[in-house]
C-alpha atoms as a PDB file:
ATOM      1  CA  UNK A   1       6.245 -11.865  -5.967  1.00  0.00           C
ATOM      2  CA  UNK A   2       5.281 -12.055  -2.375  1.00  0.00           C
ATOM      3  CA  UNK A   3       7.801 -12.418   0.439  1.00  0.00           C
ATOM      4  CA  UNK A   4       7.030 -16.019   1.176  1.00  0.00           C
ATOM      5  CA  UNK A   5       7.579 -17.477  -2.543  1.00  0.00           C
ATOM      6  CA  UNK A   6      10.948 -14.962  -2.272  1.00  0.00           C
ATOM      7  CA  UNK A   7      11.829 -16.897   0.618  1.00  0.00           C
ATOM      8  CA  UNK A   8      11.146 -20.148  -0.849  1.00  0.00           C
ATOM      9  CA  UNK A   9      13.726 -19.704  -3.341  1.00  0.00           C
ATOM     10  CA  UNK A  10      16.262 -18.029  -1.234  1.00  0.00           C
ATOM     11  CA  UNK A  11      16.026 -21.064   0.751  1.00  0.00           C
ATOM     12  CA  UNK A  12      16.061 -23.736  -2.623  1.00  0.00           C
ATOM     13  CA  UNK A  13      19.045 -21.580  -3.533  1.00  0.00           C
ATOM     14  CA  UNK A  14      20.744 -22.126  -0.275  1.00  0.00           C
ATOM     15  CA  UNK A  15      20.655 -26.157  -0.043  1.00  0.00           C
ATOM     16  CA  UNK A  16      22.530 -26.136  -3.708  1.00  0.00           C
ATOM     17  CA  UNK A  17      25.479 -24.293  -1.577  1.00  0.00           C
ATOM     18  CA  UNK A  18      28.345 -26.175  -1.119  1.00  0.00           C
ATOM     19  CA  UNK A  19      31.038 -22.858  -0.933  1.00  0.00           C
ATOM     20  CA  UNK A  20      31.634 -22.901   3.242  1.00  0.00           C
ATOM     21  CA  UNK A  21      32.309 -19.155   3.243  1.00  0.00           C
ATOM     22  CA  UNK A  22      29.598 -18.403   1.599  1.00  0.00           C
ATOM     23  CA  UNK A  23      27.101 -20.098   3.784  1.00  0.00           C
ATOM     24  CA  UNK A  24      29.313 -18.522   6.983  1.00  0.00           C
ATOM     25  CA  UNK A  25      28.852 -15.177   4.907  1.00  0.00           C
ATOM     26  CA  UNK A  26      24.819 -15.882   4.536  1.00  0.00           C
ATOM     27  CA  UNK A  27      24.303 -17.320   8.126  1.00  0.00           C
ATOM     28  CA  UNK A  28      26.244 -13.810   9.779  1.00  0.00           C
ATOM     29  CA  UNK A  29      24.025 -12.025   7.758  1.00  0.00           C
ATOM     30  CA  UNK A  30      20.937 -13.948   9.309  1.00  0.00           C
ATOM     31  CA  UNK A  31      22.434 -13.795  12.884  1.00  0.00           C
ATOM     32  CA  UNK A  32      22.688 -10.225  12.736  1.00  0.00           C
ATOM     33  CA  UNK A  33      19.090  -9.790  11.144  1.00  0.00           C
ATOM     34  CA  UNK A  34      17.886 -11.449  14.018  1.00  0.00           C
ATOM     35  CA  UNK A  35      19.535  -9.778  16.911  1.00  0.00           C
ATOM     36  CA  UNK A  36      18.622  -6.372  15.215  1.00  0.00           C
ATOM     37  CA  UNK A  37      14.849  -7.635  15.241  1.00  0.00           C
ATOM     38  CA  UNK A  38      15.057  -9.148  18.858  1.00  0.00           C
ATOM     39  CA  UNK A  39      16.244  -5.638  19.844  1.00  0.00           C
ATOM     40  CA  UNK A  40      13.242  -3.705  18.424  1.00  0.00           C
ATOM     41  CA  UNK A  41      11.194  -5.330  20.204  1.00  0.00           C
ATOM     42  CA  UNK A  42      13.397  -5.892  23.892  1.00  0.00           C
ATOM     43  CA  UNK A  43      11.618  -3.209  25.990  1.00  0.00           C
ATOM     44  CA  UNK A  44      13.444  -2.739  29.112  1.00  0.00           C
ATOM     45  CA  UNK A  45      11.882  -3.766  32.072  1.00  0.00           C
ATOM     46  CA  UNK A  46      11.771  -0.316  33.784  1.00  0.00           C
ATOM     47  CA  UNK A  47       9.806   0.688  30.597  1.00  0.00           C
ATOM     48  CA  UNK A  48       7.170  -1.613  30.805  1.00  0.00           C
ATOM     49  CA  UNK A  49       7.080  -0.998  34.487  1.00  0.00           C
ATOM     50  CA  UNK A  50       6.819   2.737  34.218  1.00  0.00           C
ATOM     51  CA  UNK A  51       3.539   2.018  31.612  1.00  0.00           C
ATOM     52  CA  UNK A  52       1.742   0.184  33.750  1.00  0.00           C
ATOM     53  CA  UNK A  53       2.122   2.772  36.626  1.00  0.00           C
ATOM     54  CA  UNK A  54       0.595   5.089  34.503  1.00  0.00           C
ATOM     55  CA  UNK A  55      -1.978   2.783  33.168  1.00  0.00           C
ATOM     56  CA  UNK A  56      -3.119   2.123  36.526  1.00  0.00           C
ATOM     57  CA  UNK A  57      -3.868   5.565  37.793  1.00  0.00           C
ATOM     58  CA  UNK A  58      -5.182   6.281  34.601  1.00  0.00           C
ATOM     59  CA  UNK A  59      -7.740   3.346  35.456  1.00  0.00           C
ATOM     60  CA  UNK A  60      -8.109   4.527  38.723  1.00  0.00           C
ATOM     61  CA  UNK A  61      -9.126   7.957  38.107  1.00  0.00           C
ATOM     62  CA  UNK A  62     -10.051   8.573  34.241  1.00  0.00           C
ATOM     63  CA  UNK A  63     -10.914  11.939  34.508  1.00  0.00           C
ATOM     64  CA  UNK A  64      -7.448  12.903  34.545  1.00  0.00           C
ATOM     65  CA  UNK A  65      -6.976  12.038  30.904  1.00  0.00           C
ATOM     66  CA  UNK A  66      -6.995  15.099  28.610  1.00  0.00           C
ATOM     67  CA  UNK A  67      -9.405  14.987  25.196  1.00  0.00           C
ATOM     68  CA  UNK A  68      -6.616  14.942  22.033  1.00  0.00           C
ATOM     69  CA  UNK A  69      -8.066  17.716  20.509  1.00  0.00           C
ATOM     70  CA  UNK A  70      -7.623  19.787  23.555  1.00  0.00           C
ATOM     71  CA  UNK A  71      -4.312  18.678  24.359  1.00  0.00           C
ATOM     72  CA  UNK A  72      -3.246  19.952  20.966  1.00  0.00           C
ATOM     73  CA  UNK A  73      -4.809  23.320  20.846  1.00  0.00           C
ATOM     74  CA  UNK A  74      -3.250  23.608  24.447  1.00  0.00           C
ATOM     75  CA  UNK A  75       0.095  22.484  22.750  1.00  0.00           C
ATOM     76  CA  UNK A  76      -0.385  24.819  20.266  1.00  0.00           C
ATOM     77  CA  UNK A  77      -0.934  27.727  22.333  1.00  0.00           C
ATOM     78  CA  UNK A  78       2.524  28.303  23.972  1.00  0.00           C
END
């Protein structure tokens, strides 16, 4: 079963509630689930900042960008 027809039945099974702890019980759940995803993706500003610094010199002068391969054998050296 794929996650949308799950959802569709969580959701039929939800409107036949009529217990009022239960629903608080379901709806903490859900405002937890989304404050937990909201704060995967919240990148702080000095982050963002701090990649487009180094995006810009990177566009700015290219050849300073190492080749992966090398990079690792360098890595691998010490």
């Amino acid at each position: 079963m794929d996650i949308q027809a799950q959802k569709t039945i969580i959701i039929e099974q939800f409107k036949q509630l009529n217990d009022i702890n239960l629903i608080n019980a379901i709806k903490s759940i859900l405002d937890y689930a989304i404050k937990k995803e909201k704060d995967i993706y919240d990148i702080p500003e000095a982050h963002q900042q701090m990649v487009m610094e180094r995006y810009d010199k990177v566009r700015k002068n290219p050849e300073r960008l190492l080749d992966l391969d090398e990079a690792l054998n360098t890595l691998k050296a010490k």
